[in-house]
PDB file of N, CA and C in Angstrom:
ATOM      1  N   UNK A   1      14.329   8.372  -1.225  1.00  0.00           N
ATOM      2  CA  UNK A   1      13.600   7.186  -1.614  1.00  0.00           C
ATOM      3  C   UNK A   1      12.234   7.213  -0.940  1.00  0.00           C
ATOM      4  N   UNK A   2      11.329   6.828  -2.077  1.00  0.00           N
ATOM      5  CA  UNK A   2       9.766   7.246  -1.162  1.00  0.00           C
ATOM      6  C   UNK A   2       9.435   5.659  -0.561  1.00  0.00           C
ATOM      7  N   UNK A   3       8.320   6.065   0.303  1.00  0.00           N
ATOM      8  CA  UNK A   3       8.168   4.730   1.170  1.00  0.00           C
ATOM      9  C   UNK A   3       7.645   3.861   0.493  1.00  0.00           C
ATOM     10  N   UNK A   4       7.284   2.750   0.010  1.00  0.00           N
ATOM     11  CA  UNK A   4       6.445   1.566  -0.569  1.00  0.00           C
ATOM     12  C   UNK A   4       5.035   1.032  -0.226  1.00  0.00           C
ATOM     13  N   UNK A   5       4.292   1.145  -0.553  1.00  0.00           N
ATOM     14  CA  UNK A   5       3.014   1.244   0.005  1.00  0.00           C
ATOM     15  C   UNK A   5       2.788  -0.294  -0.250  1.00  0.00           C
ATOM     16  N   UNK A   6       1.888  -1.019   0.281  1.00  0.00           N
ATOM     17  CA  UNK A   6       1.872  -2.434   0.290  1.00  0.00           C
ATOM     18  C   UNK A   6       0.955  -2.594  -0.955  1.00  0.00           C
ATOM     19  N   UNK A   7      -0.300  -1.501  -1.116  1.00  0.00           N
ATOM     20  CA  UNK A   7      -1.322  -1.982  -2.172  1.00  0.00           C
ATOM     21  C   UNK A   7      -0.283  -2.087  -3.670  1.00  0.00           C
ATOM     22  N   UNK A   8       0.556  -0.956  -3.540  1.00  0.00           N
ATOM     23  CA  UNK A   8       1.368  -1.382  -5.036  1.00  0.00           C
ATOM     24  C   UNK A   8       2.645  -2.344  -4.689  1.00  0.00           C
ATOM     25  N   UNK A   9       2.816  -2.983  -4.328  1.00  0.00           N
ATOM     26  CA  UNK A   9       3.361  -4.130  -3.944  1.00  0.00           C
ATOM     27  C   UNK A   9       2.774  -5.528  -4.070  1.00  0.00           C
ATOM     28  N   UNK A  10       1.624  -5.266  -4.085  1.00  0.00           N
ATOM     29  CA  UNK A  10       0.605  -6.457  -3.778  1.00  0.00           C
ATOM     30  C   UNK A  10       0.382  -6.790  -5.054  1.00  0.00           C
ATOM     31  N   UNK A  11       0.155  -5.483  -6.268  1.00  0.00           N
ATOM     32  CA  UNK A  11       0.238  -5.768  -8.116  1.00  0.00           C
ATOM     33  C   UNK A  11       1.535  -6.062  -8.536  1.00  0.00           C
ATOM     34  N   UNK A  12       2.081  -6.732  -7.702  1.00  0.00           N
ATOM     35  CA  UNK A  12       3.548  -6.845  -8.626  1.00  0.00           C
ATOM     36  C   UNK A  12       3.435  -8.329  -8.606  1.00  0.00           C
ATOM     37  N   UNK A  13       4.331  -9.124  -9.560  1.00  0.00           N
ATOM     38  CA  UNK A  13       4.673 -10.543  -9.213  1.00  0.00           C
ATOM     39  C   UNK A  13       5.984 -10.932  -8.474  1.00  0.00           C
ATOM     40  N   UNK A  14       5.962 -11.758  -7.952  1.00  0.00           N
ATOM     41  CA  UNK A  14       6.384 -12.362  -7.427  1.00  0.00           C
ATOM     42  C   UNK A  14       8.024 -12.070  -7.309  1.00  0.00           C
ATOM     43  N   UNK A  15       8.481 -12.365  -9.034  1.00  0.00           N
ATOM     44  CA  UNK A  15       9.834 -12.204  -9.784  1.00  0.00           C
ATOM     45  C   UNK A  15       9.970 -10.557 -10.005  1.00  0.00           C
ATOM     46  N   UNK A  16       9.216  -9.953  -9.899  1.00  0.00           N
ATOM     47  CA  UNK A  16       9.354  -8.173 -10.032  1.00  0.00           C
ATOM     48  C   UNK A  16       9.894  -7.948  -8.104  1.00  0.00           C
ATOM     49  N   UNK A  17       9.441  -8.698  -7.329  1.00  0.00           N
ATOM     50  CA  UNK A  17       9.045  -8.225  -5.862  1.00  0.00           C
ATOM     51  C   UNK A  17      10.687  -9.248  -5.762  1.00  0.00           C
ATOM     52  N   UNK A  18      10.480  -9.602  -6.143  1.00  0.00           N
ATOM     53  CA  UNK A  18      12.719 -10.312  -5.859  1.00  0.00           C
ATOM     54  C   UNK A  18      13.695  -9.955  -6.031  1.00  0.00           C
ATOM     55  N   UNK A  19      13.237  -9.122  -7.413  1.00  0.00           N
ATOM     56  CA  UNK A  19      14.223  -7.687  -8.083  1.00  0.00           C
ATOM     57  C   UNK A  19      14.216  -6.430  -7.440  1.00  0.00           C
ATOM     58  N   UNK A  20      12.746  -6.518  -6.612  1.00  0.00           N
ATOM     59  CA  UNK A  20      12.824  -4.775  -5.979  1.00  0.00           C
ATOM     60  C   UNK A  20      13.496  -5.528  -4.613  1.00  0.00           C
ATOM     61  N   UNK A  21      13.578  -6.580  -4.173  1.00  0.00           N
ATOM     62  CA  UNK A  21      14.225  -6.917  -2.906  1.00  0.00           C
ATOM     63  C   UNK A  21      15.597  -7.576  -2.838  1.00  0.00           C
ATOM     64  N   UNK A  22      16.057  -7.704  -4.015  1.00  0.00           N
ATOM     65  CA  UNK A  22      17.477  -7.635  -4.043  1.00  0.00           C
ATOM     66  C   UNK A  22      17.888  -6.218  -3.986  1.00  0.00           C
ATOM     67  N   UNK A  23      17.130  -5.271  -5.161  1.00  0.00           N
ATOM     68  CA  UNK A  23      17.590  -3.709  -5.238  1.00  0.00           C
ATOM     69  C   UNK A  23      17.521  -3.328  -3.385  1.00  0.00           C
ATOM     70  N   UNK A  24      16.682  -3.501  -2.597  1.00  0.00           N
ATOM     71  CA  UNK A  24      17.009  -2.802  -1.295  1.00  0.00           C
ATOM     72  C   UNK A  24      17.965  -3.400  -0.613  1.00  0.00           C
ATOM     73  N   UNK A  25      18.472  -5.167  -0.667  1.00  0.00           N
ATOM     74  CA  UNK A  25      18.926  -5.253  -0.091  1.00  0.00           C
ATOM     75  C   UNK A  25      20.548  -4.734  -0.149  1.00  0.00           C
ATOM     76  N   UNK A  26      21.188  -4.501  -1.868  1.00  0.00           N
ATOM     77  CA  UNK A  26      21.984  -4.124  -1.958  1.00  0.00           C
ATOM     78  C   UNK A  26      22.094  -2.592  -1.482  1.00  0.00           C
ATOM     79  N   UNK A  27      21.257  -1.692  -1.425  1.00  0.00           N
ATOM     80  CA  UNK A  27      21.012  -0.466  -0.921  1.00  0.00           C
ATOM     81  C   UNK A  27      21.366  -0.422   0.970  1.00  0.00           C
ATOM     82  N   UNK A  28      20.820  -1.097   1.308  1.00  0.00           N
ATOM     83  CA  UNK A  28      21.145  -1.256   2.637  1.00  0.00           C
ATOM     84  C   UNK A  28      22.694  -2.126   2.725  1.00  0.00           C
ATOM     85  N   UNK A  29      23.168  -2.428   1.975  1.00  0.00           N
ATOM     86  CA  UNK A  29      24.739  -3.229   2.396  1.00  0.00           C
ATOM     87  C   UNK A  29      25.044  -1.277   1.720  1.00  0.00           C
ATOM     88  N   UNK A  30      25.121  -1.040   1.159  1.00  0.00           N
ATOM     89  CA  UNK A  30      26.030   0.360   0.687  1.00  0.00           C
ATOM     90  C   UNK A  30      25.601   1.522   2.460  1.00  0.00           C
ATOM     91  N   UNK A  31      24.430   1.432   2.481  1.00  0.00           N
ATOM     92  CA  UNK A  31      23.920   2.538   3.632  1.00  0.00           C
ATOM     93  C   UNK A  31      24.844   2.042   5.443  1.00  0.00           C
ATOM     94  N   UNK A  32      25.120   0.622   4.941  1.00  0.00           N
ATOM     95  CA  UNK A  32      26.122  -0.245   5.885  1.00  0.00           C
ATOM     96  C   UNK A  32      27.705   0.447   6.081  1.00  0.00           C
ATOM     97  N   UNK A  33      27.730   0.307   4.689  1.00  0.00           N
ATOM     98  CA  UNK A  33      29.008   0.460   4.342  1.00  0.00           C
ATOM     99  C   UNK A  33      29.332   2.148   4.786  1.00  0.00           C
ATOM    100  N   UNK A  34      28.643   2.628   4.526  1.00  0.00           N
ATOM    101  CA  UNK A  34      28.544   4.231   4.464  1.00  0.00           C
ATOM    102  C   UNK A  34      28.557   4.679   6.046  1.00  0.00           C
ATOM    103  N   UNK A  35      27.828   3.953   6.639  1.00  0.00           N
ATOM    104  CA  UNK A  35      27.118   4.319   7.991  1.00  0.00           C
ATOM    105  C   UNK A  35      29.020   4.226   8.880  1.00  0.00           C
ATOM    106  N   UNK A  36      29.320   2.941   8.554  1.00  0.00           N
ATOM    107  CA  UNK A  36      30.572   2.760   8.947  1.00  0.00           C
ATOM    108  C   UNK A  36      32.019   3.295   8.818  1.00  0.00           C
ATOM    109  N   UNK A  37      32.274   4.165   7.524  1.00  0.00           N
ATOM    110  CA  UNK A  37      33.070   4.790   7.329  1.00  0.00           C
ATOM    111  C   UNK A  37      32.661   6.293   7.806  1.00  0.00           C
ATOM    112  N   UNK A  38      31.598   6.422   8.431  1.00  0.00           N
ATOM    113  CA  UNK A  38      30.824   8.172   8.650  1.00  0.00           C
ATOM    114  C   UNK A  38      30.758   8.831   7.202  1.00  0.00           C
ATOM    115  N   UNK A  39      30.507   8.000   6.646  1.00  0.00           N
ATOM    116  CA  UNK A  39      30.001   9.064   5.419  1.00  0.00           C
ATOM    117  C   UNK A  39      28.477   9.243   5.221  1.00  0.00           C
ATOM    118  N   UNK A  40      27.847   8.772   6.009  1.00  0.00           N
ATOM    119  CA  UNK A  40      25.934   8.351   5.715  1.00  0.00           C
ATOM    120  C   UNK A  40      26.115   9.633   6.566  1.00  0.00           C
ATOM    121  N   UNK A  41      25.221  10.650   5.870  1.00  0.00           N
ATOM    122  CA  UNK A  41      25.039  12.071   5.755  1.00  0.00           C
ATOM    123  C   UNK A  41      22.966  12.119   6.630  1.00  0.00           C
ATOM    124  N   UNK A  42      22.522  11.212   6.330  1.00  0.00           N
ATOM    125  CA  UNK A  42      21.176  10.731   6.318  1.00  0.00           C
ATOM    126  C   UNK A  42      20.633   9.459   7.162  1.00  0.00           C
ATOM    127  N   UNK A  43      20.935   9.212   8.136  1.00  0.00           N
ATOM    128  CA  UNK A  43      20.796   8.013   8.595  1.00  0.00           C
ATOM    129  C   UNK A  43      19.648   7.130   8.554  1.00  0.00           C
ATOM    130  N   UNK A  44      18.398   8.386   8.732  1.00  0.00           N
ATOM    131  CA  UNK A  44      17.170   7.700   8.604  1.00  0.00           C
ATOM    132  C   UNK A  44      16.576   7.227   7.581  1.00  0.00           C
ATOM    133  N   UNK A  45      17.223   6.849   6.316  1.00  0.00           N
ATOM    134  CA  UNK A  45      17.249   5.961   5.058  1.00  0.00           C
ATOM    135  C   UNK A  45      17.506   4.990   5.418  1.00  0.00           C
ATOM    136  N   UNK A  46      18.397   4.595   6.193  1.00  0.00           N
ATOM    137  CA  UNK A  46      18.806   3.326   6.811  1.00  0.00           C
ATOM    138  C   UNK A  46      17.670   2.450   7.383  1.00  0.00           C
ATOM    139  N   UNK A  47      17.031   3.054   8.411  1.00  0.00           N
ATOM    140  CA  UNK A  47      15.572   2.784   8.891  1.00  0.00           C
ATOM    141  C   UNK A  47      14.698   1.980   7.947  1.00  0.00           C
ATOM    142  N   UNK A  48      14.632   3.121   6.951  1.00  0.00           N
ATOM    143  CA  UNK A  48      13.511   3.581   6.070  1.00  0.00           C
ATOM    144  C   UNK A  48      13.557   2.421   4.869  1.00  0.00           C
ATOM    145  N   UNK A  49      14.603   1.735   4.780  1.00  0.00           N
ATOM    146  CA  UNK A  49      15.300   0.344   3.695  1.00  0.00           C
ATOM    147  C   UNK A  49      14.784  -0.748   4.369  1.00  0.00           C
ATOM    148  N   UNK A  50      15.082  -0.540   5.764  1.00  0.00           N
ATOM    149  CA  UNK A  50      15.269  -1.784   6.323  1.00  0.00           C
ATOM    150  C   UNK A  50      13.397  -2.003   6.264  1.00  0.00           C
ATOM    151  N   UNK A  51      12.677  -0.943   6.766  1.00  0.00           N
ATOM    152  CA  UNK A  51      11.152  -1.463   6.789  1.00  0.00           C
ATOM    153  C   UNK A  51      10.620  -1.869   5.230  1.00  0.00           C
ATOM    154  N   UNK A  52      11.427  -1.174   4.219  1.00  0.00           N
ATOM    155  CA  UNK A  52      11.030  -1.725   3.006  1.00  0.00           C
ATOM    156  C   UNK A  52      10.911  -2.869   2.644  1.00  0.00           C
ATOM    157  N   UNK A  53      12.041  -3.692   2.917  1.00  0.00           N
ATOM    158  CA  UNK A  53      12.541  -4.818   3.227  1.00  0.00           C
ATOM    159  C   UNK A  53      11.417  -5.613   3.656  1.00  0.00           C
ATOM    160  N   UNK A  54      11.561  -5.795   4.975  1.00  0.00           N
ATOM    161  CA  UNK A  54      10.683  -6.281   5.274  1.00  0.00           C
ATOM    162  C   UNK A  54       9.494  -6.521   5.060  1.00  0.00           C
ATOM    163  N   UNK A  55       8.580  -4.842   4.342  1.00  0.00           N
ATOM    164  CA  UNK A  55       7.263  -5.132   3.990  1.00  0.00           C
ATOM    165  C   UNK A  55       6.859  -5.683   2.640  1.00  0.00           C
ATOM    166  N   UNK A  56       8.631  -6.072   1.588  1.00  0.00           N
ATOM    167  CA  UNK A  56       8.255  -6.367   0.725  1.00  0.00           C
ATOM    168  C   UNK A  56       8.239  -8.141   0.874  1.00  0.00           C
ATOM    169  N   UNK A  57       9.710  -8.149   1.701  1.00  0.00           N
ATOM    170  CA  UNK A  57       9.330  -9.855   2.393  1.00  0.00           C
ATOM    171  C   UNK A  57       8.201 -10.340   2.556  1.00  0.00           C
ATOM    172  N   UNK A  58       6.952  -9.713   3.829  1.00  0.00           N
ATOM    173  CA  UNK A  58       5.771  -9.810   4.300  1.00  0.00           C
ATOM    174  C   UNK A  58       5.228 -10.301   2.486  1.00  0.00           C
ATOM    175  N   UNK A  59       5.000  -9.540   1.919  1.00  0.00           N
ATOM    176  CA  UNK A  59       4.619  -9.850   0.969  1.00  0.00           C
ATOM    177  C   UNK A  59       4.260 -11.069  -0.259  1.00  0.00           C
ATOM    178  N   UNK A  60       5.478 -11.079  -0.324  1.00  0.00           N
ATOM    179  CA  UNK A  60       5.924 -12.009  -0.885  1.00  0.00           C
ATOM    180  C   UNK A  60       5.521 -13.525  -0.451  1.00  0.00           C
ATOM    181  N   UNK A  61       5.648 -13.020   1.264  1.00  0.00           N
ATOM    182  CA  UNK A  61       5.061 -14.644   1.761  1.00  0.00           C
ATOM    183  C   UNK A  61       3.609 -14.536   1.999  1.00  0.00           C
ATOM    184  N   UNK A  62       3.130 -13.369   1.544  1.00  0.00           N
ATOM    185  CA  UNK A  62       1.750 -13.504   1.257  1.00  0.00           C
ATOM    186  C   UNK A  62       1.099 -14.945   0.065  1.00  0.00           C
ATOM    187  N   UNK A  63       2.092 -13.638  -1.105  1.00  0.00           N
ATOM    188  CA  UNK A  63       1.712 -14.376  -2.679  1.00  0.00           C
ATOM    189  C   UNK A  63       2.231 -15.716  -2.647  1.00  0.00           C
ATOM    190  N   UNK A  64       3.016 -16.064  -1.619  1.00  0.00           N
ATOM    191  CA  UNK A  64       3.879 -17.701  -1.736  1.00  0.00           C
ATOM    192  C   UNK A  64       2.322 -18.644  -1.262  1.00  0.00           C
ATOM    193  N   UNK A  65       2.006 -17.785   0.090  1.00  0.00           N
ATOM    194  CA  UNK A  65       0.928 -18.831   0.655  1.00  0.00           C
ATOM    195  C   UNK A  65      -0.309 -19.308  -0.182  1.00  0.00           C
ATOM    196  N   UNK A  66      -0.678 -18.501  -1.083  1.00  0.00           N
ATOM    197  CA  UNK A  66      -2.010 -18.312  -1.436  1.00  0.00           C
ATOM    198  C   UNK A  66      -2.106 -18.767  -3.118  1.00  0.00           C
TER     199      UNK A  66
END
């Protein structure tokens, strides 16, 4: 999964940026799930979701404020 850059994040709306942040958050409950049974082969995806996350959050409460 490639990293998310904020400038193409920033052209999305609002309702596109809720759909890509449900899609990670369900990604990170599976990388959960995985991590816990030792099957996560890759751990640093785990990381790598969680900052997605967040920078798409950041975001979002950009476009909320403004």
């Amino acid at each position: 999964m490639a990293k998310l850059q904020a400038t193409e994040l920033r052209s999305k709306s609002i309702i596109e940026l809720n759909a890509l942040l449900l899609g990670l958050q369900r990604d990170l409950f599976n990388f959960r799930m995985k991590k816990n049974t030792g099957q996560l082969q890759q751990s640093h995806l785990f990381t790598g979701v969680k900052k997605d996350i967040a920078r798409v959050k950041t975001i979002i409460g950009e476009q909320a404020g403004s």
